[in-house]
Each structure stands twice: as structure tokens, then as C-alpha cells.
Protein backbone atom coordinates (compact mmCIF):
# COMPACT_ATOMS: atom_id res chain seq x y z
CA UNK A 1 -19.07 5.44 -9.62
CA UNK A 2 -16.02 6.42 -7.92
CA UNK A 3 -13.75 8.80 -9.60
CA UNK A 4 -10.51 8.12 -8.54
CA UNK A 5 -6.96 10.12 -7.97
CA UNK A 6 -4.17 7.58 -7.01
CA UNK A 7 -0.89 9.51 -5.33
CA UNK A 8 1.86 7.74 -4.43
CA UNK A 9 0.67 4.74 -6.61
CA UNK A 10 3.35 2.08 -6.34
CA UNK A 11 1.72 -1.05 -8.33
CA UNK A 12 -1.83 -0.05 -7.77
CA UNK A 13 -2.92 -1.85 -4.23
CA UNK A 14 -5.77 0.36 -3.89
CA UNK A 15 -6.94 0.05 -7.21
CA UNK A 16 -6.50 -3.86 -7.53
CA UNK A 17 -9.09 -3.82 -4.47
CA UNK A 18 -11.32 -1.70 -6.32
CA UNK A 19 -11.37 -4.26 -9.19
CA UNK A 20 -11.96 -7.57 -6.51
CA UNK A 21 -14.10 -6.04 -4.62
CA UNK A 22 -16.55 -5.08 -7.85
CA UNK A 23 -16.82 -1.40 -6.80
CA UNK A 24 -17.08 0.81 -10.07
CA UNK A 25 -14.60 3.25 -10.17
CA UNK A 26 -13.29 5.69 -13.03
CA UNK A 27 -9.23 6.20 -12.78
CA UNK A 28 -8.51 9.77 -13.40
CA UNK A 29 -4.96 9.71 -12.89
CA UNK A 30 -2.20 7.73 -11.45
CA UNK A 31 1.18 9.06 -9.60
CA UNK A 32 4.61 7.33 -9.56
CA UNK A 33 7.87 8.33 -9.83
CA UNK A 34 10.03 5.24 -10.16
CA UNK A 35 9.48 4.45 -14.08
CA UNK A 36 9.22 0.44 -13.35
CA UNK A 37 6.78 0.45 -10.32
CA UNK A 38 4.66 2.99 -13.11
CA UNK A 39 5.37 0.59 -15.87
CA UNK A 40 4.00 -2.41 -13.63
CA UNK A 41 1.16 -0.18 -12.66
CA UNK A 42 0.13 0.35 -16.33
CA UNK A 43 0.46 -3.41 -16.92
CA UNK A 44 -1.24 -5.01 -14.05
CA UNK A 45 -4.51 -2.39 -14.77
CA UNK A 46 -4.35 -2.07 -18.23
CA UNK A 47 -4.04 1.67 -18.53
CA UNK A 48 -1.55 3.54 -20.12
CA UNK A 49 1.86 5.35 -18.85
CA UNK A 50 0.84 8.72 -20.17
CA UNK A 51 -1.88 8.79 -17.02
CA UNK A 52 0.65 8.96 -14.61
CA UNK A 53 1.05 12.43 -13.68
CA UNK A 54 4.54 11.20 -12.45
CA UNK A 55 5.98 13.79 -9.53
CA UNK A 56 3.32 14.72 -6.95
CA UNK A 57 5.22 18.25 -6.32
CA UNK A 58 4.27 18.66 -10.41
CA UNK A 59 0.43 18.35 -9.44
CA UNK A 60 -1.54 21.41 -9.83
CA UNK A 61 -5.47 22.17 -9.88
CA UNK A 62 -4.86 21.90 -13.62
CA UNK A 63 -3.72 18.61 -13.49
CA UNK A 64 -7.08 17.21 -13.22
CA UNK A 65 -10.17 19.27 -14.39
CA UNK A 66 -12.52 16.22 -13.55
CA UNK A 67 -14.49 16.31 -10.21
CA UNK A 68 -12.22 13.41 -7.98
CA UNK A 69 -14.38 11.18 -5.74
CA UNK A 70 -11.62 9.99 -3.98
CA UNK A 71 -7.70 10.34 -3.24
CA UNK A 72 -5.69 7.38 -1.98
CA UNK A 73 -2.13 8.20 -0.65
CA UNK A 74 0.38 5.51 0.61
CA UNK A 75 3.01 8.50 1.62
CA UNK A 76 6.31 7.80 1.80
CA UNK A 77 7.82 6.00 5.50
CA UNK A 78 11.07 6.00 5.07
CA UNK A 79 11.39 8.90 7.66
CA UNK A 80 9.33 7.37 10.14
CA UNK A 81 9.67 3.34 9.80
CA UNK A 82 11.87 1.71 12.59
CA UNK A 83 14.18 0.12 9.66
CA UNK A 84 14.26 4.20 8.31
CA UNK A 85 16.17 7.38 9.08
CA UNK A 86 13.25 8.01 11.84
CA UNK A 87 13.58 12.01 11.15
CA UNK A 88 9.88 12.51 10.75
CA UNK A 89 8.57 15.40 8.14
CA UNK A 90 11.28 17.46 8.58
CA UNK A 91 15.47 17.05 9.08
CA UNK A 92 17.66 18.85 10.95
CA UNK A 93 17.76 21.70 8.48
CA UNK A 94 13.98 22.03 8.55
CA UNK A 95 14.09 20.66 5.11
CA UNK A 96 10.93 18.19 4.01
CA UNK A 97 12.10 14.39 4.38
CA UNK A 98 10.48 12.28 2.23
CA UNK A 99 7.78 11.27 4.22
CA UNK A 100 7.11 15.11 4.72
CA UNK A 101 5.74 14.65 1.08
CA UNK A 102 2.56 14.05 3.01
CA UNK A 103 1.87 17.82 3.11
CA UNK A 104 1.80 17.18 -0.75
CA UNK A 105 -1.32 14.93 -0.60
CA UNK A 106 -2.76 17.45 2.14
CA UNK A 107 -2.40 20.07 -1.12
CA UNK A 108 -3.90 18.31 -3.38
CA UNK A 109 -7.07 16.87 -1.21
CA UNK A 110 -7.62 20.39 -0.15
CA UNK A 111 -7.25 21.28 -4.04
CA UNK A 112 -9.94 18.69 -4.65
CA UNK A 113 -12.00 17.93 -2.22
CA UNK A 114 -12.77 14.54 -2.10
CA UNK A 115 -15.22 13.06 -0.83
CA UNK A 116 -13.12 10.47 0.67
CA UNK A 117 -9.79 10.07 0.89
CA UNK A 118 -7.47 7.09 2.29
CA UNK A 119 -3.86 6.78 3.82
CA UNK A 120 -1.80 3.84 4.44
CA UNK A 121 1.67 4.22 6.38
CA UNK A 122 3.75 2.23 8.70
CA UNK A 123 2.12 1.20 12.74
CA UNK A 124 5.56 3.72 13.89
CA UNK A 125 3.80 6.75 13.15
CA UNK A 126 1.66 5.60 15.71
CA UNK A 127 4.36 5.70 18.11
CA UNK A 128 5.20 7.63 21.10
CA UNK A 129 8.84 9.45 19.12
CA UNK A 130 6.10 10.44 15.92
CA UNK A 131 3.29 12.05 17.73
CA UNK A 132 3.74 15.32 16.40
CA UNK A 133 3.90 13.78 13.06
CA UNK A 134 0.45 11.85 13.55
CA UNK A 135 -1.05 14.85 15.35
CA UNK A 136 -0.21 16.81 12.29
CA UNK A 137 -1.54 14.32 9.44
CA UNK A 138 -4.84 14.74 12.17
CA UNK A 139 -5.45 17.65 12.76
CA UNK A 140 -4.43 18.97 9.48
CA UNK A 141 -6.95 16.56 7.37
CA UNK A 142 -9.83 17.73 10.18
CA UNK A 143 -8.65 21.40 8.99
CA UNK A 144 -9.80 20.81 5.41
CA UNK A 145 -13.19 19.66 6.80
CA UNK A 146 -12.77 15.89 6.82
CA UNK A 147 -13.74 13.48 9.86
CA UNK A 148 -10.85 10.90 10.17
CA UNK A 149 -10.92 7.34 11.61
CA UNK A 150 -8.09 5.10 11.81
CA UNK A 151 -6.86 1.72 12.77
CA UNK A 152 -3.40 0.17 12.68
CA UNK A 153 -4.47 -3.73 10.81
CA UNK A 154 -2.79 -6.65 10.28
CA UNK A 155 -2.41 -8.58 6.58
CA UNK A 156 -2.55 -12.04 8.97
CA UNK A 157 -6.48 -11.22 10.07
CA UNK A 158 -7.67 -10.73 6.73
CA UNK A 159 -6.94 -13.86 4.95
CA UNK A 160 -3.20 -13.48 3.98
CA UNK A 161 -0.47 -15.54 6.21
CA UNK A 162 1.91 -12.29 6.69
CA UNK A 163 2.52 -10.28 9.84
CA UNK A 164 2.48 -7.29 8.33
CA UNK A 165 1.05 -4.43 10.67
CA UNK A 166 0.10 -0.84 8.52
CA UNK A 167 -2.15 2.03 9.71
CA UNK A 168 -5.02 2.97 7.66
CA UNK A 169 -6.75 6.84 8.49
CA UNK A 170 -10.02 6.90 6.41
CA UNK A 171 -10.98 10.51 6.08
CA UNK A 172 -14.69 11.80 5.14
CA UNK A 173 -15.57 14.81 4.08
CA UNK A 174 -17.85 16.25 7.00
CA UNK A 175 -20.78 17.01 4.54
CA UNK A 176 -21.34 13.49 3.82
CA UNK A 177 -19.62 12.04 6.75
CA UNK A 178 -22.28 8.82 8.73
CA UNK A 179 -20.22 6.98 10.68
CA UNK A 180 -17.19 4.42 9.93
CA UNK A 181 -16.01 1.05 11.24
CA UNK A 182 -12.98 -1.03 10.21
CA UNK A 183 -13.43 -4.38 9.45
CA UNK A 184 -13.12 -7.15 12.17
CA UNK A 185 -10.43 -9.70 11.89
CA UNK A 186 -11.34 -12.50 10.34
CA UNK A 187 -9.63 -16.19 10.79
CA UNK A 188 -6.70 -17.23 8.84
CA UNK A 189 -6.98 -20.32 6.85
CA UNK A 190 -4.20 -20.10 4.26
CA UNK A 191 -0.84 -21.22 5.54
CA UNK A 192 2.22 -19.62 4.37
CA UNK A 193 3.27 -23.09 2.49
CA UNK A 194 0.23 -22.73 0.65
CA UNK A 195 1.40 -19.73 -1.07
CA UNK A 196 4.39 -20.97 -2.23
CA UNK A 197 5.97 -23.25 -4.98
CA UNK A 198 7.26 -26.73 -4.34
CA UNK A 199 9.86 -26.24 -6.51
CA UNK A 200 11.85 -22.65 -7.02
CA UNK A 201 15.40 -22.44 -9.10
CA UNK A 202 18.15 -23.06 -7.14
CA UNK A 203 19.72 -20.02 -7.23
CA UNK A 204 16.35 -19.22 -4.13
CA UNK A 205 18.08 -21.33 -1.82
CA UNK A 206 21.16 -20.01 0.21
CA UNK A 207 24.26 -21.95 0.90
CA UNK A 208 25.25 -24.66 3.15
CA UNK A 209 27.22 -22.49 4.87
CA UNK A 210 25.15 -19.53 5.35
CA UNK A 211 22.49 -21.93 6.44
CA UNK A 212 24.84 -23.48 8.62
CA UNK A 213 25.68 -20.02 10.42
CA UNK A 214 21.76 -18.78 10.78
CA UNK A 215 21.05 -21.75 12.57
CA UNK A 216 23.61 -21.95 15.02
CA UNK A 217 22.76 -18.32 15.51
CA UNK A 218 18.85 -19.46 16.12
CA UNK A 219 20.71 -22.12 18.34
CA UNK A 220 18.59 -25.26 16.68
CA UNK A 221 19.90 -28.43 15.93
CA UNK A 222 21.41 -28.61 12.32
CA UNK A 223 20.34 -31.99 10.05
CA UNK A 224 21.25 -32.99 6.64
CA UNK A 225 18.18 -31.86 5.50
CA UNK A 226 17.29 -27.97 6.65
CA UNK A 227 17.71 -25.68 3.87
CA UNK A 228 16.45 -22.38 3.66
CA UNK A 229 15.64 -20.27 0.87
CA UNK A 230 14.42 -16.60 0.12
CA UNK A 231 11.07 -15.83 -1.15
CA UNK A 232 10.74 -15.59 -4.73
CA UNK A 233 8.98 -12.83 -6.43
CA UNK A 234 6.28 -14.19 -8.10
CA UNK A 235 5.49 -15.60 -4.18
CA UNK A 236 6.18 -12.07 -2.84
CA UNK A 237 3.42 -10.91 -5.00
CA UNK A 238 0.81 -13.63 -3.67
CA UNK A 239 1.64 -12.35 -0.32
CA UNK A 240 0.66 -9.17 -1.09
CA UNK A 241 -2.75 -10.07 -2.76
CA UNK A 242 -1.86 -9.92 -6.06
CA UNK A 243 -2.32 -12.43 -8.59
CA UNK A 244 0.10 -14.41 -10.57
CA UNK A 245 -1.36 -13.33 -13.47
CA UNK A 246 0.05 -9.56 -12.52
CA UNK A 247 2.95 -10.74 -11.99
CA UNK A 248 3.12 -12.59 -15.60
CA UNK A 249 2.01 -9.54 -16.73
CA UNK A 250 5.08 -7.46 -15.33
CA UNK A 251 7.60 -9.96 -16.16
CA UNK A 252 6.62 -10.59 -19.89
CA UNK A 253 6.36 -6.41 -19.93
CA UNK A 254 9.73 -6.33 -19.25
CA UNK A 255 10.57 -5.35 -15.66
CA UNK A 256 13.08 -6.88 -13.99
CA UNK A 257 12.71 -9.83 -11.03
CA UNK A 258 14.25 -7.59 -8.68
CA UNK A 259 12.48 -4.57 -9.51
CA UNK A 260 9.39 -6.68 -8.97
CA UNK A 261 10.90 -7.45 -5.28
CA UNK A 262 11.30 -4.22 -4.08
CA UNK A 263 7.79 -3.56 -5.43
CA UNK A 264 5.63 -5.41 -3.39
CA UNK A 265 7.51 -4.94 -0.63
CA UNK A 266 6.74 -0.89 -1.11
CA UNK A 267 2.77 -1.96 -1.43
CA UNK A 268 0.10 -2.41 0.43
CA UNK A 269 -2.00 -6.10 1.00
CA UNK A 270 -4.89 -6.15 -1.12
CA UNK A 271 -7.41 -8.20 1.10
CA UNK A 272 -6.67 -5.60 3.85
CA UNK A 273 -7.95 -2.90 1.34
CA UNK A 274 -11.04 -4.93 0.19
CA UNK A 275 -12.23 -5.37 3.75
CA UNK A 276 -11.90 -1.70 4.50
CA UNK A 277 -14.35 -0.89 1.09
CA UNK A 278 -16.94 -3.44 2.27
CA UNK A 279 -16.83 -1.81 5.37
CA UNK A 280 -17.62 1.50 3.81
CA UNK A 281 -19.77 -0.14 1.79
CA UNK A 282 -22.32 -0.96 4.77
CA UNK A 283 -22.62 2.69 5.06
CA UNK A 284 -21.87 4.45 1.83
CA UNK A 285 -23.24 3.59 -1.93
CA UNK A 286 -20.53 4.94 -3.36
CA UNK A 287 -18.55 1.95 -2.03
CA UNK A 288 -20.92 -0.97 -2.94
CA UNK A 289 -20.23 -3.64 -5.44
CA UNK A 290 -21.62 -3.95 -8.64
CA UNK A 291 -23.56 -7.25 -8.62
């Protein structure tokens, strides 16, 4: 039995991986900020809002007086993504970005201790412009006595038909530390079609003439028949692993469609998650399933 200290929480990726997987795991405490990404949270894992400790500047020792197993931490990226403000931890005033809210996490695993801990970020803090950044996240982790390992993995080699490329940095305390390897790709056999609905509401699809000018753009031939449409949200959630049940489950709570949107595309793909715990299951009890 895991016990388990989400930060950064969003809808719960980490935790809905816990549950598919079968590995037993008490949640100690959530942490989200935005009040409908904690609402979803609360609906899609049945818990209720009053564990989410809310702010992770607010989180003290105090916060938590049970002994956590294991931190997960999805950090912030606007600061570092390509699509971002690219300033890193710090801006030109030496002020914390948001991303910097990774020394946050750093505070509370070296309050706790975890046995294992768990980041997810986007592949640019790999990147040549963000080395000192990575170094840092590193080096720092290593400085709290945990052995990291780390692999930038795709959502299209483990089952789900997105290119959607997100480093991982799986840190073990050095007490307990024997050995980790990420999961191997595996092939893909779900198309993207198969993931969505025949039929969406018209208001999915966008105009003629916005279709018109995209494809002359693409410079493809134009027939009667190409029309394009956006995603829709109970689809967006299927392409991050989650069910359609969850997504029932948010809607019918209350939170708005495009809340729901912006959601899952601020979370992390599920099967990528499970395949990392089976991994760490070959090597670690803590991390096998519950037959």
C-alpha cells in the first residue's frame, strides 16, 4: 500500500493509473488550485474537495502528519514549453515563474521523504536553451538523496493514437533504490477514428469558409465533401486515457465543456503512467497489482 501525496493534481492522471493498473494506494491529499480542475478531481475519484490542500506554497510539514509513500508532481511548463513564455524558473527580475514552483515540490519531498517520487513536464526542458533548468531539477532531487532516471515518452507507443511527447524523471530514494527501466514502446492498434464519435453537434464543425482557407493554406485540393471539425471534449478525454464515464461524471457535476477542454489538455496520458508502474512493478512490491 502506497500512501500517496498528489501536487499539482490537475484531474488526477496519476491517480486514475493507480486505479487501472490495480496497485493499492491510500490518497493522503490532493493539490489544485483552479476550483474546477479540483472539482473534476473530486468527481472522477470519488473523494471529497476538503482533501485538496489547494496552494502548494500553503503546504507545510503540518499539512500531512501521515508517513507519504510517494509524491507525484506534474509542475507547471508554461515557462519552459515552446508554445510558453520560455523564461525558465526565474524572470528577468529573478522572480519565480511559474514553472519555478518546482522548487515547491523539491520542499515538500525533502519535507517528506518519499520513497518515490514522480515528475512529468514538457520534452523542452530537455532542450539545449533549459539545461540549467534540467540540471537543477537533477542535481537538486540527487541532493535530497534520491537516484533519478528519466525518459522523454510518447502517448502514440503506449496504446493511445496521440503524438504527444512528455518527460517522465522517476526518483528513488537511495536507501531502497534497485534499479529502474521505462517501459518499451509497444505497437499502436487504436486509430484516432476509433476514438471518436460518428456523429458530434454541429456547432464541432467549422465553417465553409474557414475550411475553405486551411486547405488552400495546406495547398490540397478542395471537394464538396471535406469538412473539418474540432475535437470534442468528451473525445479529448479518451485521448488522454480517461474514460467516458469521468467525463459523465464532470459534466453532470457541473463543470463546464470548456473547462473540461482545457483540462485534459493540462494532464497527463494515463496508459503512459500505467506502463511506467508495471515497470516499477518488476522491481518494487510496492508497485504490484492487487490480483
Amino acid at each position: 500500500m502506497l500512501n500517496v501525496l498528489s501536487l499539482f493534481s490537475g484531474i488526477g492522471a496519476f491517480e486514475r493509473a493507480f486505479e487501472n493498473v490495480g496497485i493499492p494506494f491510500e490518497l493522503l491529499a490532493y493539490c489544485e488550485r483552479d476550483p474546477d480542475a479540483s472539482k473534476s478531481y473530486s468527481l472522477i475519484h470519488g473523494v471529497p474537495e476538503d482533501m485538496n490542500l489547494r496552494d502548494v506554497m500553503d503546504i507545510d510539514f503540518l499539512s500531512v502528519d501521515e508517513v507519504v509513500d510517494f509524491i507525484c508532481y506534474g509542475f507547471p511548463c508554461q515557462d519552459i514549453s515552446n508554445g510558453g513564455l520560455q523564461k525558465g524558473f526565474f524572470d528577468e527580475n529573478g522572480e519565480r515563474t511559474r514553472s519555478g514552483l518546482f522548487f515547491e515540490a523539491l520542499r515538500i519531498i525533502d519535507d517528506y521523504r518519499p520513497k518515490f517520487a514522480i515528475a512529468e513536464n514538457v520534452k523542452a526542458l530537455t532542450h539545449k536553451k533549459f539545461t540549467a533548468e534540467f540540471n537543477t531539477v537533477l542535481e537538486s532531487l540527487e541532493a535530497l538523496g534520491y537516484v533519478n532516471y528519466w525518459a522523454v515518452l510518447n502517448g502514440k507507443d503506449f496504446g493511445i493514437p496521440q503524438n504527444r511527447e512528455r518527460i517522465f524523471i522517476v526518483s528513488i530514494r537511495k536507501d531502497i533504490d534497485r534499479g529502474f527501466t521505462f517501459p518499451s514502446p509497444i505497437p499502436l492498434t487504436l486509430r484516432l477514428k476509433d476514438l471518436l464519435d460518428d456523429e458530434v453537434e454541429e456547432r464541432y464543425y467549422l465553417s465553409d469558409e474557414t475550411t475553405k482557407q486551411l486547405l488552400l493554406s495546406a495547398k490540397v485540393e478542395i471537394d464538396s465533401t471535406a469538412r473539418i471539425r474540432n475535437i470534442t471534449p468528451i473525445e479529448r478525454f479518451r485521448l488522454m486515457g480517461f474514460t467516458d464515464t469521468d467525463y459523465i461524471k464532470c459534466l453532470e457535476g457541473g463543470v463546464d465543456e470548456r473547462e473540461l477542454e482545457k483540462q485534459t489538455g493540462n494532464s497527463i496520458i494515463v496508459p503512459v503512467i500505467e506502463a511506467i508502474y508495471r515497470s516499477l512493478g518488476a522491481v518494487y512490491e510496492e508497485f504490484q497489482p492487487v490480483n
